[in-house]
C-alpha atoms as a PDB file:
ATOM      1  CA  UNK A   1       9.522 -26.911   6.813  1.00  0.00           C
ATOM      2  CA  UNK A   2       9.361 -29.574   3.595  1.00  0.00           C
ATOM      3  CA  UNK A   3      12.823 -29.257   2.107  1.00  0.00           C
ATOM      4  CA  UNK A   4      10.909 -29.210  -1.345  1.00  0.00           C
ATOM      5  CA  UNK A   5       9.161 -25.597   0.464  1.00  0.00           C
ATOM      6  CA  UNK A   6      12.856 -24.563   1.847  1.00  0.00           C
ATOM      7  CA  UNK A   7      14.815 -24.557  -1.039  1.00  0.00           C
ATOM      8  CA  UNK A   8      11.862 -22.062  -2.723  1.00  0.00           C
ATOM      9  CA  UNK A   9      11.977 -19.538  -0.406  1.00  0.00           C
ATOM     10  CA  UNK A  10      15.908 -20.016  -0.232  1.00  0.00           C
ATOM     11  CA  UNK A  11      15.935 -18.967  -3.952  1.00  0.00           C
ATOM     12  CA  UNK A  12      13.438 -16.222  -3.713  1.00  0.00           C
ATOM     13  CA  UNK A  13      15.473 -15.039  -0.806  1.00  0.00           C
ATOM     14  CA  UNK A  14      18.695 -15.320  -2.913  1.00  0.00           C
ATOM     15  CA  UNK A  15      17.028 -13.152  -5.776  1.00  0.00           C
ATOM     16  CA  UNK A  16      15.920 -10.610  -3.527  1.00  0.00           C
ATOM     17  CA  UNK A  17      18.973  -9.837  -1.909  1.00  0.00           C
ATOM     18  CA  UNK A  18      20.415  -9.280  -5.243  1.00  0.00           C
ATOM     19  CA  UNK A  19      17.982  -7.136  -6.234  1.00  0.00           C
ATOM     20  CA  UNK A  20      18.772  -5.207  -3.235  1.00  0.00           C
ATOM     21  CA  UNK A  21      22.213  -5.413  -3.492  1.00  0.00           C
ATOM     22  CA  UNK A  22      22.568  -4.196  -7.348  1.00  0.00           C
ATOM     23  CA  UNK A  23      19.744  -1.280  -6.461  1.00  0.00           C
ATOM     24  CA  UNK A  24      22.206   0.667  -4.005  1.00  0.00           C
ATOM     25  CA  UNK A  25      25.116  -0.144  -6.520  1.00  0.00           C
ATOM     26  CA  UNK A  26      26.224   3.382  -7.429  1.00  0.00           C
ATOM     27  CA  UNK A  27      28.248   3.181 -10.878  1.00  0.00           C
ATOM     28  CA  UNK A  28      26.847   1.342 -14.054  1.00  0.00           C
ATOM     29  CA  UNK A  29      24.065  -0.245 -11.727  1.00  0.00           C
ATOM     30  CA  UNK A  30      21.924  -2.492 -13.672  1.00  0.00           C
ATOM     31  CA  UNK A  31      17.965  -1.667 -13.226  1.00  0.00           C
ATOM     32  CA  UNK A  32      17.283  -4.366 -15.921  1.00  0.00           C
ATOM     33  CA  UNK A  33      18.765  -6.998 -13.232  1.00  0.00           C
ATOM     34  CA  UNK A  34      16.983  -5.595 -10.438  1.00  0.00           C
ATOM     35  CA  UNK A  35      13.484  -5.982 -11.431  1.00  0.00           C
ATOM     36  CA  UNK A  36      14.598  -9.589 -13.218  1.00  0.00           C
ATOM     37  CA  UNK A  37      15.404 -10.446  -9.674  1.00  0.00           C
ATOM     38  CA  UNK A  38      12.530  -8.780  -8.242  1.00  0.00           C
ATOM     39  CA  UNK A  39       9.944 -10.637 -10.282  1.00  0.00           C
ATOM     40  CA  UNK A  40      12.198 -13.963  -9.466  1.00  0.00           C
ATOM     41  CA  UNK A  41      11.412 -13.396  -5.912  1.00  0.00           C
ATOM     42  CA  UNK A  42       7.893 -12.823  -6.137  1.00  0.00           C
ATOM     43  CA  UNK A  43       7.670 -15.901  -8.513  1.00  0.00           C
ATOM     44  CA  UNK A  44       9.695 -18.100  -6.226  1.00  0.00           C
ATOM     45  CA  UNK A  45       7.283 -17.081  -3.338  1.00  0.00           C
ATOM     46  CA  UNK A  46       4.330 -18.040  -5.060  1.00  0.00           C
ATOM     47  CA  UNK A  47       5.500 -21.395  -6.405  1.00  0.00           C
ATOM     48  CA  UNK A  48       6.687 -21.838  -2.957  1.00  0.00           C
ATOM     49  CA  UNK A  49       2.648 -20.851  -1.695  1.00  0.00           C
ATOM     50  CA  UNK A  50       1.888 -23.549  -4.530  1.00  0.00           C
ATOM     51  CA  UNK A  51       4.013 -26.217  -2.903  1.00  0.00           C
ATOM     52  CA  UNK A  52       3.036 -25.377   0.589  1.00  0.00           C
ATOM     53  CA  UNK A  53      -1.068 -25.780  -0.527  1.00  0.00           C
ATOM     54  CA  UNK A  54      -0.167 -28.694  -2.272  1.00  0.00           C
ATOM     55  CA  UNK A  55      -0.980 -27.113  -5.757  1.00  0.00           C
ATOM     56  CA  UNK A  56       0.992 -28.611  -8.842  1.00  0.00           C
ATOM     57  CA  UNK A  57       3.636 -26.038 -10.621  1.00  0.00           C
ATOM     58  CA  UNK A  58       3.115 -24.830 -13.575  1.00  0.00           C
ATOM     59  CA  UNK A  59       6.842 -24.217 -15.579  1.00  0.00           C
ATOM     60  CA  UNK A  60       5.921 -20.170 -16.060  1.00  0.00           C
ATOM     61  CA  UNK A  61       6.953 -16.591 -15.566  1.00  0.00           C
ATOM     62  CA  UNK A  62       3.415 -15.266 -15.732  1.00  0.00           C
ATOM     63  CA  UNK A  63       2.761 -14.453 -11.910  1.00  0.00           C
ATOM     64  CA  UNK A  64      -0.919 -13.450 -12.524  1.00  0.00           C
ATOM     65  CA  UNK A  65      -1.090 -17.129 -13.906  1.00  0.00           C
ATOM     66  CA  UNK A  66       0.306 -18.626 -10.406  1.00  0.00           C
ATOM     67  CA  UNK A  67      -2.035 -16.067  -9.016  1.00  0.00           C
ATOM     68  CA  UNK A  68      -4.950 -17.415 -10.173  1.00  0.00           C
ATOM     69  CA  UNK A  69      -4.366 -20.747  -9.153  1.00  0.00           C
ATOM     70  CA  UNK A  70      -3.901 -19.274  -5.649  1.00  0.00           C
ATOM     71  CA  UNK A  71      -6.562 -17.358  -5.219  1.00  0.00           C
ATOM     72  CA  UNK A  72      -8.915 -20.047  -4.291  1.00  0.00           C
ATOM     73  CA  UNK A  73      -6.841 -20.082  -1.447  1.00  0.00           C
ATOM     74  CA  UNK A  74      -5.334 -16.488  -0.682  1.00  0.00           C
ATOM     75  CA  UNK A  75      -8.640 -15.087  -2.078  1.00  0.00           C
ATOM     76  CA  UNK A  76      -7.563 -11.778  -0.662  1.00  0.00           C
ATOM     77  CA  UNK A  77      -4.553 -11.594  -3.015  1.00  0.00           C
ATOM     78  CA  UNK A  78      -6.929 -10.604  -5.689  1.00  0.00           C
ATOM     79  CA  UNK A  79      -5.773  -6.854  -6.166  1.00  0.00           C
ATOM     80  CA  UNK A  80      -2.562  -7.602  -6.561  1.00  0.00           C
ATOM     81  CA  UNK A  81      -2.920  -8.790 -10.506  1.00  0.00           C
ATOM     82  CA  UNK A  82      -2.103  -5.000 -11.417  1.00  0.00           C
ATOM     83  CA  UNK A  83       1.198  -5.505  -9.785  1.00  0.00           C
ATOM     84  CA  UNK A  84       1.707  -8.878 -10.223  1.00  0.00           C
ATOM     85  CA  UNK A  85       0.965  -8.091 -14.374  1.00  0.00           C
ATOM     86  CA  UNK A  86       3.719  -5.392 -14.255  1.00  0.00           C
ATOM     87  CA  UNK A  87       6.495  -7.727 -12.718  1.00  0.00           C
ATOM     88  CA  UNK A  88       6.126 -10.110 -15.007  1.00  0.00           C
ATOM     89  CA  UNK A  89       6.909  -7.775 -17.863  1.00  0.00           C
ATOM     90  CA  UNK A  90      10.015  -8.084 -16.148  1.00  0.00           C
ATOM     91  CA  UNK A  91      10.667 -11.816 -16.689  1.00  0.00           C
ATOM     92  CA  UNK A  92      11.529 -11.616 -20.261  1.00  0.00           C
ATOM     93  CA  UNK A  93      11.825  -8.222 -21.799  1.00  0.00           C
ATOM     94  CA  UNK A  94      14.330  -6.531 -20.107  1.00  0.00           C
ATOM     95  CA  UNK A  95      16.315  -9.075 -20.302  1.00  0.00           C
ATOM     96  CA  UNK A  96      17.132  -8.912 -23.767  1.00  0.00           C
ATOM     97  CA  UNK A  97      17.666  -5.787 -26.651  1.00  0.00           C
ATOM     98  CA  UNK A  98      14.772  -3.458 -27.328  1.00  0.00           C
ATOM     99  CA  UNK A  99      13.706  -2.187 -23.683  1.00  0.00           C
ATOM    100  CA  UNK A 100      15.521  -1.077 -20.606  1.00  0.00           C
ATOM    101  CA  UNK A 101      14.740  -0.463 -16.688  1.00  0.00           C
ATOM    102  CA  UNK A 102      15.009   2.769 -15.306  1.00  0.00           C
ATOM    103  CA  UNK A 103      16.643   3.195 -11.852  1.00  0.00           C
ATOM    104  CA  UNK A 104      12.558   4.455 -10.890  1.00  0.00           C
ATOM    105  CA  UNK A 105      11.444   0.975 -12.745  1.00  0.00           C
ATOM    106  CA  UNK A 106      13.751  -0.771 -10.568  1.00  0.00           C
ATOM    107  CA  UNK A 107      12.763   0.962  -7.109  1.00  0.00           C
ATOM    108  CA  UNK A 108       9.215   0.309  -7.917  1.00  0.00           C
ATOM    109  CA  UNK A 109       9.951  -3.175  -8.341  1.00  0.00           C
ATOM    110  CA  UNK A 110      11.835  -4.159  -5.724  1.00  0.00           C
ATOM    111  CA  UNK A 111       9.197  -2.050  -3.276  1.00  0.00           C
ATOM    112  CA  UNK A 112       6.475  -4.334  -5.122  1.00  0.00           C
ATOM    113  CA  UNK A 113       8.526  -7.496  -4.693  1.00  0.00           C
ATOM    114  CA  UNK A 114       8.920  -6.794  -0.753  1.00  0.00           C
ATOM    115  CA  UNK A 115       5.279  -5.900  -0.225  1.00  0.00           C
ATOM    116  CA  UNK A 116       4.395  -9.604  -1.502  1.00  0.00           C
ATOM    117  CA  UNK A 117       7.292 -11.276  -0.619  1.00  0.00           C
ATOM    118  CA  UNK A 118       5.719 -10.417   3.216  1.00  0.00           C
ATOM    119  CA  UNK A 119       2.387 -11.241   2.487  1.00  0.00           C
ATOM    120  CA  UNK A 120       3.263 -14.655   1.337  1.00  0.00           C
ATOM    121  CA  UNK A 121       5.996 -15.409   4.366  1.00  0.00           C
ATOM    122  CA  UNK A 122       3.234 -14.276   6.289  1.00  0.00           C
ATOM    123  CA  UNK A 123       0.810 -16.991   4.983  1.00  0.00           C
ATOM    124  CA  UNK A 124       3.591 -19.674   4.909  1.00  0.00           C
ATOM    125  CA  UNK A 125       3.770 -18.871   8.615  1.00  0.00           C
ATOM    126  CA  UNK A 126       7.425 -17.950   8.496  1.00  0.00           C
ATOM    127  CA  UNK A 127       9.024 -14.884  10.269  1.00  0.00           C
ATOM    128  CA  UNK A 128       8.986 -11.729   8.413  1.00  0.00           C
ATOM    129  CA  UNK A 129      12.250 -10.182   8.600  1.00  0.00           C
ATOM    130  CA  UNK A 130      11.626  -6.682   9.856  1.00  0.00           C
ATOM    131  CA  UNK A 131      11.077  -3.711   7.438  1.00  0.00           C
ATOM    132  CA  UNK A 132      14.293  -1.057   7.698  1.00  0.00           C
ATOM    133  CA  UNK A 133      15.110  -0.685  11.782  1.00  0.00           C
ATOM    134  CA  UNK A 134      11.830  -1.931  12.129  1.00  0.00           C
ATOM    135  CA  UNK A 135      10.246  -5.538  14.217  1.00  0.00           C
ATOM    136  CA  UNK A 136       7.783  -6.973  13.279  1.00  0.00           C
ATOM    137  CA  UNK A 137       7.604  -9.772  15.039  1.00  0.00           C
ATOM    138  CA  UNK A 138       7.566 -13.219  14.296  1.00  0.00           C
ATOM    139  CA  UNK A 139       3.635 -14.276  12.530  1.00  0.00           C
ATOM    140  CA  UNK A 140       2.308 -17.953  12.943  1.00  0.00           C
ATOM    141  CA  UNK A 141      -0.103 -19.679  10.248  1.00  0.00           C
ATOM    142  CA  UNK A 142      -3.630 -19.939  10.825  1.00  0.00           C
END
């Protein structure tokens, strides 16, 4: 793997795991965080399916925008813009005063984030880790 493609999915990787990790937190958890880090990952993955199709980056939060310029390749991907449109609202606003995550926000996200996150490892041809207890096997690029 290009270590330009790496160091993407190392990131997105990174930002899932702390989504993860600050989900199952039990005290003062912070659902704002978790779908931040949720829409990271996704993000990260598709800049990374960008890279990998040799696609310029854009600099922007707006996953249906990275969508569309994947779709010419990953034409298949088109039903996710409902999805990818809600994790983006996650980019900005709950970051900052005016609007809050629930805890059911931040489940939603981070079930979202996972569902893509495997489609795309799945088209960059790397092994999907396997779901809870569960292998899947390792998937090859075709």
């Amino acid at each position: 793997m290009r270590p330009e493609l790496a160091e993407w999915v190392a990131k997105a990787e990174a930002d899932m795991a702390t989504a993860r990790r600050e989900l199952r937190v039990r005290k003062q958890a912070n659902y704002d965080a978790v779908c931040f880090h949720a829409q990271q990952c996704v993000e990260k993955y598709l800049k990374a399916r960008l890279v990998d199709a040799g696609i310029g980056l854009h600099k922007t939060h707006d996953l249906v925008a990275l969508l569309a310029l994947l779709l010419p390749k990953e034409p298949l991907w088109q039903p996710w813009k409902t999805a990818l449109a809600k994790l983006t609202h996650y980019a900005v606003t709950v970051r900052y005063p005016g609007e809050s995550a629930a805890k059911r926000d931040a489940v939603e996200a981070v079930k979202l984030a996972g569902k893509m996150r495997g489609e795309i490892r799945l088209s960059l041809g790397l092994e999907s880790p396997p779901a809870k207890g569960r292998n899947r096997g390792r998937a090859r690029k075709g």
